[in-house]
C-alpha atoms as a PDB file:
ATOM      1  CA  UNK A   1       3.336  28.688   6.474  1.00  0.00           C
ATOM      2  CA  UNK A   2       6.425  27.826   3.905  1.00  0.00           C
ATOM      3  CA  UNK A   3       5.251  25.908   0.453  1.00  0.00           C
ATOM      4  CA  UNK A   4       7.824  23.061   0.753  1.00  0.00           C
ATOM      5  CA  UNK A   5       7.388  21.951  -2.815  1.00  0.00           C
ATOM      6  CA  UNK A   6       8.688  25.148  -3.339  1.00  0.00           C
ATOM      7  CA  UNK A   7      11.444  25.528  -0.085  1.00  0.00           C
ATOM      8  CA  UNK A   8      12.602  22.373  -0.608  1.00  0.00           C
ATOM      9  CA  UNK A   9      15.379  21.061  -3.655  1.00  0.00           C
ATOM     10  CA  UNK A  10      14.110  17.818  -5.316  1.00  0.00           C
ATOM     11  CA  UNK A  11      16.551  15.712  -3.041  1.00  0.00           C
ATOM     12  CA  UNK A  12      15.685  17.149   0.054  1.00  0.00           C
ATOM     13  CA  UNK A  13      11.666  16.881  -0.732  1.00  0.00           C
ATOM     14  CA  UNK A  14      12.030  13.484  -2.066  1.00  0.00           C
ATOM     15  CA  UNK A  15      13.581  12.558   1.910  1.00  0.00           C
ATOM     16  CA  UNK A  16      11.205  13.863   3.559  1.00  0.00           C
ATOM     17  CA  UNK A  17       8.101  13.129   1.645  1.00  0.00           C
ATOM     18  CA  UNK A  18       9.144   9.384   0.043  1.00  0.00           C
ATOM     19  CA  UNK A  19       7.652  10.597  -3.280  1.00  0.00           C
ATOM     20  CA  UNK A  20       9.234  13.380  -6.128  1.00  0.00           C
ATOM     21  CA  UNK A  21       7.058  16.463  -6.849  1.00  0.00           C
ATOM     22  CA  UNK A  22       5.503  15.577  -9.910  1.00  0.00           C
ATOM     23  CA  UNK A  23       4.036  12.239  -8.594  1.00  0.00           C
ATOM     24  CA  UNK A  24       2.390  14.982  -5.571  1.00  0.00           C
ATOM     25  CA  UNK A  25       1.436  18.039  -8.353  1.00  0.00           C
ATOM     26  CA  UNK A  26       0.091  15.435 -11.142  1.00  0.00           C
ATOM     27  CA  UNK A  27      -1.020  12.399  -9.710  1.00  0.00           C
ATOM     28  CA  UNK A  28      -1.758  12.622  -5.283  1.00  0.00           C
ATOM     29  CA  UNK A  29      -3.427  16.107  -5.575  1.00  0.00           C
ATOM     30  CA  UNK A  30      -5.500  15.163  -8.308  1.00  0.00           C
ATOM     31  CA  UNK A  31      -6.663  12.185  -6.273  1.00  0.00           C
ATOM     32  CA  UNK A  32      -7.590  14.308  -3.337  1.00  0.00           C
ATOM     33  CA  UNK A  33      -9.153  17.450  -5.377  1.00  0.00           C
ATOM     34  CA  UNK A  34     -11.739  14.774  -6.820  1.00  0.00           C
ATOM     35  CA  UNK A  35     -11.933  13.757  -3.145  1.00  0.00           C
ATOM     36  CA  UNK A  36     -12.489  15.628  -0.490  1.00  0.00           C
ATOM     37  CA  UNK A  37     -14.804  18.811   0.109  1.00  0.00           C
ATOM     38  CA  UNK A  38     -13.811  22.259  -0.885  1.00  0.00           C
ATOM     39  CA  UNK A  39     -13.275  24.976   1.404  1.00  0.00           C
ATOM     40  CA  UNK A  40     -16.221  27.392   2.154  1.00  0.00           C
ATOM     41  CA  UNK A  41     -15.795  28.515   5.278  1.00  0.00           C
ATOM     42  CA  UNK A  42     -13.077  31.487   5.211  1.00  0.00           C
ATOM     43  CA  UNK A  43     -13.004  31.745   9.198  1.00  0.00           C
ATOM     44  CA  UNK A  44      -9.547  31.297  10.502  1.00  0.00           C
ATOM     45  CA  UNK A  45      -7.012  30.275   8.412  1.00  0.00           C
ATOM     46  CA  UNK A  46      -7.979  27.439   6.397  1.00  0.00           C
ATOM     47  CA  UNK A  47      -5.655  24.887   5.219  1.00  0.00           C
ATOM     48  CA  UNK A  48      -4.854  24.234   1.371  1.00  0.00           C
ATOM     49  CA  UNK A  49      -5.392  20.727  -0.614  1.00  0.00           C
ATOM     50  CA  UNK A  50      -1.517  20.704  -1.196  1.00  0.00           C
ATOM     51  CA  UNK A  51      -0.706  21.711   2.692  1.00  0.00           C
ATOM     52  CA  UNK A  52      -3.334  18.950   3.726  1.00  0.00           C
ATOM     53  CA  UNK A  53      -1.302  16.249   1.361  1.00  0.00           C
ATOM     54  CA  UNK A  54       1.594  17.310   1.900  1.00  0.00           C
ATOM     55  CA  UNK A  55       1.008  17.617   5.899  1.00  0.00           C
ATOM     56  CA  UNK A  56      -0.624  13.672   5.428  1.00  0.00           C
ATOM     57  CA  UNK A  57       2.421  12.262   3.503  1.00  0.00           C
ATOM     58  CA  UNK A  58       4.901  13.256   6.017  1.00  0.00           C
ATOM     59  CA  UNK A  59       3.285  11.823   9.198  1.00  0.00           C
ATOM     60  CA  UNK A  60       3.049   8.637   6.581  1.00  0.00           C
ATOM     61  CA  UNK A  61       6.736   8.914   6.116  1.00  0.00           C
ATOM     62  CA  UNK A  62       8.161   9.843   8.966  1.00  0.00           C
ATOM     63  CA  UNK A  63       6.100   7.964  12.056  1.00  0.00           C
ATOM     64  CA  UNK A  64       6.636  11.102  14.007  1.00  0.00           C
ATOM     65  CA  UNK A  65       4.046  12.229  16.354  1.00  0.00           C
ATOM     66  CA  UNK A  66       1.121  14.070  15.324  1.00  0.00           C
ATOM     67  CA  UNK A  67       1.882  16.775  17.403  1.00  0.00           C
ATOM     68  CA  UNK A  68       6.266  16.946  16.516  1.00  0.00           C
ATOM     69  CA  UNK A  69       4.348  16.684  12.975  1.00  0.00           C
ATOM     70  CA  UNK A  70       2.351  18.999  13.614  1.00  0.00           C
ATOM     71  CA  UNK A  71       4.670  21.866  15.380  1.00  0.00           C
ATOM     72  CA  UNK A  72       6.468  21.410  11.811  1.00  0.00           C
ATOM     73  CA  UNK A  73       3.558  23.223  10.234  1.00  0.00           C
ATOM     74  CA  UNK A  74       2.218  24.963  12.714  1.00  0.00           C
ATOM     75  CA  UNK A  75      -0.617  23.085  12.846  1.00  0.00           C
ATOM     76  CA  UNK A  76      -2.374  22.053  16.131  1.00  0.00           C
ATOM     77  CA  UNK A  77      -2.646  18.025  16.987  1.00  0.00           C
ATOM     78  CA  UNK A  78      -6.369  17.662  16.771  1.00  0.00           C
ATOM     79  CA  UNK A  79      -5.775  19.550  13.237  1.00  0.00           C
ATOM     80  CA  UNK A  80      -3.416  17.121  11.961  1.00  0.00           C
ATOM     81  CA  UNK A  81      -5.705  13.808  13.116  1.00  0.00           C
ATOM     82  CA  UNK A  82      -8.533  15.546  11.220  1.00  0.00           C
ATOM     83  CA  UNK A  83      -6.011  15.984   8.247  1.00  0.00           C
ATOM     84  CA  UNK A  84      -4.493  12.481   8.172  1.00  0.00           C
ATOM     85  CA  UNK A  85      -8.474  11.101   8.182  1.00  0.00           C
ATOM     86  CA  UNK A  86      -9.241  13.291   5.390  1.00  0.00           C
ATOM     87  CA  UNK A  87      -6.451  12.454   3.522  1.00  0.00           C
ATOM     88  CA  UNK A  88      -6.511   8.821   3.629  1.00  0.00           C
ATOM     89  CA  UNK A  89     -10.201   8.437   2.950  1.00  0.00           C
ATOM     90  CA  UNK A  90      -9.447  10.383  -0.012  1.00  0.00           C
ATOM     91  CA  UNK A  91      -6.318   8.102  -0.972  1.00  0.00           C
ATOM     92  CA  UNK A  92      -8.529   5.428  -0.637  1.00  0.00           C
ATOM     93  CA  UNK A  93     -10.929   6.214  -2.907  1.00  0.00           C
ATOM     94  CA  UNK A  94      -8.414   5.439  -5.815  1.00  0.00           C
ATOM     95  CA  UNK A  95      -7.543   2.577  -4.353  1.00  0.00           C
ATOM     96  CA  UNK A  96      -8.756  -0.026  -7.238  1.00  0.00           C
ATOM     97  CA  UNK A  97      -7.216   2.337  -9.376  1.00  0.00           C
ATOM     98  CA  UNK A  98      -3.809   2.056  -8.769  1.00  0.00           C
ATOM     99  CA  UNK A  99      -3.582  -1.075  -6.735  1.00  0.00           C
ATOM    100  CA  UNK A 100      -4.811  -4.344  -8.579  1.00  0.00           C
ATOM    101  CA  UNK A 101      -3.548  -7.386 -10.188  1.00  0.00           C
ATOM    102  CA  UNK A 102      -2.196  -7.549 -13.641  1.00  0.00           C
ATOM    103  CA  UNK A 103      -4.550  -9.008 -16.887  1.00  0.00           C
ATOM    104  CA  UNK A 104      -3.820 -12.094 -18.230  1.00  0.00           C
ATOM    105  CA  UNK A 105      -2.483 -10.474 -21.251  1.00  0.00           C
ATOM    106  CA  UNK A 106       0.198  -8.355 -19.771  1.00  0.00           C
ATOM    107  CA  UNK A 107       1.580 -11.363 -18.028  1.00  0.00           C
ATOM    108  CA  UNK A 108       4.423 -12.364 -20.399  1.00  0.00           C
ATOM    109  CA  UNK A 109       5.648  -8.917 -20.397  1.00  0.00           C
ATOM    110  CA  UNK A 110       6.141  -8.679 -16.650  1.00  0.00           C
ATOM    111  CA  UNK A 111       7.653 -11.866 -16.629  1.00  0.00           C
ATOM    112  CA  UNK A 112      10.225 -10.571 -19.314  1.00  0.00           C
ATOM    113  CA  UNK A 113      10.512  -7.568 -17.317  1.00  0.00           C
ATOM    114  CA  UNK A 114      11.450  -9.364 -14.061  1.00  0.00           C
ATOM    115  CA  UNK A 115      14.292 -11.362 -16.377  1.00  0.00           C
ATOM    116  CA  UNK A 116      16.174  -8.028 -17.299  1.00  0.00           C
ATOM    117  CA  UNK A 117      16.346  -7.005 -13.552  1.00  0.00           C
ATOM    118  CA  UNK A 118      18.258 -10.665 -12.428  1.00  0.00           C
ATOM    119  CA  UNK A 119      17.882 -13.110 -15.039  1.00  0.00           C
ATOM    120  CA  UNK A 120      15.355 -15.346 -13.271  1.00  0.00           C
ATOM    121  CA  UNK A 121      12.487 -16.804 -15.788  1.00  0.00           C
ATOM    122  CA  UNK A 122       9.067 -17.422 -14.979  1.00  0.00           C
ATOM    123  CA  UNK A 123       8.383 -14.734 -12.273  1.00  0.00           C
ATOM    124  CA  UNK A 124       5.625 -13.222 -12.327  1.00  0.00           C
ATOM    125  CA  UNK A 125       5.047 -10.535  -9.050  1.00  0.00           C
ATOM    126  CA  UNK A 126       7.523 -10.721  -5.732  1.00  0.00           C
ATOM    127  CA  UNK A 127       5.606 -10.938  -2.413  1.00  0.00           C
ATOM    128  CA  UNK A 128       6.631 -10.225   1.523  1.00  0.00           C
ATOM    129  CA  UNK A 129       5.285  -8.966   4.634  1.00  0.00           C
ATOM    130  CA  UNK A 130       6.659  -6.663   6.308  1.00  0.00           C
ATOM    131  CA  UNK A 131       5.437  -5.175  10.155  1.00  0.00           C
ATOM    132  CA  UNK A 132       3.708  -1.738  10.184  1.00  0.00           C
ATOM    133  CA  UNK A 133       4.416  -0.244  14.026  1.00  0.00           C
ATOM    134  CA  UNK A 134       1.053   1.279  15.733  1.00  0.00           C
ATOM    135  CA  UNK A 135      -0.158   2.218  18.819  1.00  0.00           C
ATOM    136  CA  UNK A 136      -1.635  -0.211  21.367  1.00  0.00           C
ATOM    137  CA  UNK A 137      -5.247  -0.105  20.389  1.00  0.00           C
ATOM    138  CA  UNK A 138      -6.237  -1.261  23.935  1.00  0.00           C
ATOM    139  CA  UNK A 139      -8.651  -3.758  25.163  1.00  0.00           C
ATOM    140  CA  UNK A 140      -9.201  -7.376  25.557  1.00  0.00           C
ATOM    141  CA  UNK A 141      -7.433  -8.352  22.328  1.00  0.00           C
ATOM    142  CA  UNK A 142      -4.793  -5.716  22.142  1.00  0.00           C
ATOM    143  CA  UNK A 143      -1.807  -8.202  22.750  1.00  0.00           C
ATOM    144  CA  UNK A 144      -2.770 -10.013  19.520  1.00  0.00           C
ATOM    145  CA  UNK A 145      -0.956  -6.960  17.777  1.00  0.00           C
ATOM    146  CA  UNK A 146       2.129  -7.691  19.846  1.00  0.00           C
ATOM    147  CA  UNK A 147       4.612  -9.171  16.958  1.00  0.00           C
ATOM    148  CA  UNK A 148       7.700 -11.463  17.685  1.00  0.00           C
ATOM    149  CA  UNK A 149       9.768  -8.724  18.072  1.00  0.00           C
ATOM    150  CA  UNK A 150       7.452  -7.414  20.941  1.00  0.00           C
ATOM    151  CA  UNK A 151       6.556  -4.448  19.680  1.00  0.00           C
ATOM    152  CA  UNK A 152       2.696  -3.850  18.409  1.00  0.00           C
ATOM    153  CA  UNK A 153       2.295  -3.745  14.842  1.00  0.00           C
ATOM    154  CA  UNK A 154      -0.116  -4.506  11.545  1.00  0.00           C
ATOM    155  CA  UNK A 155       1.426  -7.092   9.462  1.00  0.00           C
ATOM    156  CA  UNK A 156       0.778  -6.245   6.097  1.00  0.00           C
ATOM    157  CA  UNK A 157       1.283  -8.140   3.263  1.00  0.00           C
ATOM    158  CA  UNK A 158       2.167  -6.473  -0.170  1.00  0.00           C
ATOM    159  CA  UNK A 159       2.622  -8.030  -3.899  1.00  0.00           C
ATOM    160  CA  UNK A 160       4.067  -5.794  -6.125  1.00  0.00           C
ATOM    161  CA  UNK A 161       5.876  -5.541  -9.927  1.00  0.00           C
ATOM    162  CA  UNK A 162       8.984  -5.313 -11.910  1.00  0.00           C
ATOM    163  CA  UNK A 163       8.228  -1.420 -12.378  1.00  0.00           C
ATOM    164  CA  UNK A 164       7.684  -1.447  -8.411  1.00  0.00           C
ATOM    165  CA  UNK A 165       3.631  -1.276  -9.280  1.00  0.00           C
ATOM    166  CA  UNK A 166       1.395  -2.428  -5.989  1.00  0.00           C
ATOM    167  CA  UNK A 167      -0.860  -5.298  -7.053  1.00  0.00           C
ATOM    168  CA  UNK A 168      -2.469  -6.073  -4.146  1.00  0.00           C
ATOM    169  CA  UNK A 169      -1.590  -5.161  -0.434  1.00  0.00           C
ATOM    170  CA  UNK A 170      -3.691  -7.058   3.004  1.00  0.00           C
ATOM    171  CA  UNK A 171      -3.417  -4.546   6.438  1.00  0.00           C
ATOM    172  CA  UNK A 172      -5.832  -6.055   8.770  1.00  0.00           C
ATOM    173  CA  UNK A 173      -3.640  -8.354  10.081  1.00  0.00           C
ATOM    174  CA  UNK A 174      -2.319  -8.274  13.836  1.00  0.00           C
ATOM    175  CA  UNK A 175       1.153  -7.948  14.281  1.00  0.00           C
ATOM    176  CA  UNK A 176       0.804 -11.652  15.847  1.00  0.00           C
ATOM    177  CA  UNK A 177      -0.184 -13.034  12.618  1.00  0.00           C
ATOM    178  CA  UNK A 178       2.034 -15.526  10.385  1.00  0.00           C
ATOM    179  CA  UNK A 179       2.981 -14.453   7.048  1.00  0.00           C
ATOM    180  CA  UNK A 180       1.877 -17.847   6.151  1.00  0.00           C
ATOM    181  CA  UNK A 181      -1.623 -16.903   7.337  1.00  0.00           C
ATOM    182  CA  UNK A 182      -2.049 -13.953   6.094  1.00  0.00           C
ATOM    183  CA  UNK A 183      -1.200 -15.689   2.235  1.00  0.00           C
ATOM    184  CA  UNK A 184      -3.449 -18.133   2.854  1.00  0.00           C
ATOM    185  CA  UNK A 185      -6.258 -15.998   3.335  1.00  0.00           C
ATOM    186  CA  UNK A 186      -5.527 -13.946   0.978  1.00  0.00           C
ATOM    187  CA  UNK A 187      -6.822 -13.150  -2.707  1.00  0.00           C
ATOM    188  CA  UNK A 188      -3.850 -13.454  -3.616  1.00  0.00           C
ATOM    189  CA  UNK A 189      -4.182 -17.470  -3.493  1.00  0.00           C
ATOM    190  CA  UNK A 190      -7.249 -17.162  -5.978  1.00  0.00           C
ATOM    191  CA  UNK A 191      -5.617 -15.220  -8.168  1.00  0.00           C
ATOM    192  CA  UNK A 192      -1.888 -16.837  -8.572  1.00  0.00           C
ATOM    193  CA  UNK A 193      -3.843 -20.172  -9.705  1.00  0.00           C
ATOM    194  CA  UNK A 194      -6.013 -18.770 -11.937  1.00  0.00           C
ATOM    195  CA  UNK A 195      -3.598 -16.891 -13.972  1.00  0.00           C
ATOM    196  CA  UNK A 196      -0.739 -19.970 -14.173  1.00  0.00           C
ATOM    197  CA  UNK A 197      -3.896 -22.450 -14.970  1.00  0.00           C
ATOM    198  CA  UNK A 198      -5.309 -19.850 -17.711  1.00  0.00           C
ATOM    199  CA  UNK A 199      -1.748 -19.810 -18.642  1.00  0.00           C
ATOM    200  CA  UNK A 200      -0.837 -23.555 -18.470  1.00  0.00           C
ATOM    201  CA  UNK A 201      -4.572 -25.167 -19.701  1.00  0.00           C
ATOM    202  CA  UNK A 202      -6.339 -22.211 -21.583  1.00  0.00           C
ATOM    203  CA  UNK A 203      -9.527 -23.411 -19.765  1.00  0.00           C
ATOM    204  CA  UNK A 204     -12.771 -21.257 -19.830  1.00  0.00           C
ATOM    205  CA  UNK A 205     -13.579 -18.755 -17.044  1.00  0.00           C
ATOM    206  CA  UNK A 206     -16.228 -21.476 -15.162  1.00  0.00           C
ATOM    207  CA  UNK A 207     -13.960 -24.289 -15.012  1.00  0.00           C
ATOM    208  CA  UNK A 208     -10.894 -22.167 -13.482  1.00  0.00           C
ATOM    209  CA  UNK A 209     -13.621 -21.238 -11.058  1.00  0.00           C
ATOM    210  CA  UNK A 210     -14.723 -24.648 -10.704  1.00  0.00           C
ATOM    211  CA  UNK A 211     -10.272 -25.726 -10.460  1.00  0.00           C
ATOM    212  CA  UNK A 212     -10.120 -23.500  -7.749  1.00  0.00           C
ATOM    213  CA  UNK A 213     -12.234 -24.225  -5.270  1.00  0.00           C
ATOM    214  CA  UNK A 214     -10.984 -27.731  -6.052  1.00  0.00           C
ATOM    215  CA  UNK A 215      -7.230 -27.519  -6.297  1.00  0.00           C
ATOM    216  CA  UNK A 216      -6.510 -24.130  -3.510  1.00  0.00           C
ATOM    217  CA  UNK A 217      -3.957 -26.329  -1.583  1.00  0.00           C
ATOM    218  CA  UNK A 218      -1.718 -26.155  -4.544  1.00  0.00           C
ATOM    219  CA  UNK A 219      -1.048 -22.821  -4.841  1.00  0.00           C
ATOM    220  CA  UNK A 220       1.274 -23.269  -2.227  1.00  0.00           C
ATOM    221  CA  UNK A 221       3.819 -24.847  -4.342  1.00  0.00           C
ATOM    222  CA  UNK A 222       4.038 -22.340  -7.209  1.00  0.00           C
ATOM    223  CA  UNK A 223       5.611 -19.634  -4.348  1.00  0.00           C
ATOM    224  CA  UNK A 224       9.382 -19.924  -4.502  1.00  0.00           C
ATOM    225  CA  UNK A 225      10.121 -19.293  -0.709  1.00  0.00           C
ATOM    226  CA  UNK A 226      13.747 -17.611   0.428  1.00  0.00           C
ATOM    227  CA  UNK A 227      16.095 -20.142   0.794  1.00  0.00           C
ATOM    228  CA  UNK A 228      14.961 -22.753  -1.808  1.00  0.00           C
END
């Protein structure tokens, strides 16, 4: 079984993978080291941390069958679906980590940040849905993750940075779902209002709680929409 941080050029792993080898070596495999259980069982021929990631991150890139996915490797189907599990519980665990809204204080910068890339003032994080494709999960309520487009899907909802950080991402949503919907239900609501009325009023911590509840509806009017 070929290493293909070390077959592959840069380029060519970057393609194939969707991230550059020292985001995998110093940050991923880290994450799943801390994460999942070491190998103690020598039977067979067991799989390595970096094979496991590496095996995870391109059925995440590529939306290939487990099995074309796994004749890559030569690794057997069930194999891979027990590797993909692992893998993403592991991610997971670092979730809060890497994926969470900016502090108060940092604010300003991001905003000045957002200028240099078009010269538009005042923004402070960039938000859109976009349709995740899955599998019919079957049953009763399966044609809820039928999208427009007809196809089934999650529609997941990310927020993200100038520096192309994740601040907050929503995937339980059925491919039938609104993007308006899915905003509305969304932390992301709560947290958009308090920062611009910590911003605006310098209020203390209980009475932004208190302004929320009260003023949620408004939110809605500090999101520039495409097209306005």
């Amino acid at each position: 079984m070929q290493n293909p941080i070390e077959f592959f050029n840069d380029t060519q792993f970057f393609e194939r993978f969707r991230f550059p080898k020292c985001i995998v070596l110093d940050i991923l495999l880290p994450i799943v080291l801390k994460n999942i259980k070491p190998v103690i069982d020598l039977r067979g021929l067991p799989i390595s941390p970096i094979m496991k990631l590496l095996t995870a991150l391109r059925f995440y890139a590529s939306g290939c069958y487990q099995r074309v996915n796994g004749d890559m490797y030569g690794i057997s189907q069930p194999t891979i679906s027990r590797i993909v599990k692992e893998i993403s519980t592991a991610l997971c665990h670092s979730l809060q980590t890497w994926v969470k809204f900016p502090s108060i204080e940092s604010i300003t910068e991001i905003k000045n940040q957002f200028y240099q890339i078009a010269q538009f003032p005042g923004v402070t994080m960039v938000m859109d849905c976009t349709h995740i494709q899955i599998s019919s999960p079957g049953g009763e309520k399966s044609e809820f993750y039928r999208n427009r487009k007809g196809w089934m899907s999650l529609n997941v909802q990310l927020i993200a940075g100038p520096k192309l950080q994740i601040f907050d991402v929503v995937a339980r949503w059925p491919g039938s779902a609104h993007d308006s919907r899915i905003f509305e239900n969304s932390l992301l609501m709560v947290n958009v209002w308090l920062m611009v009325v910590m911003l605006k009023q310098g209020l203390s911590i209980l009475h932004i709680r208190i302004l929320k509840q009260q003023h949620k509806k408004n939110i809605k009017n500090l999101i520039l929409k495409p097209g306005m």
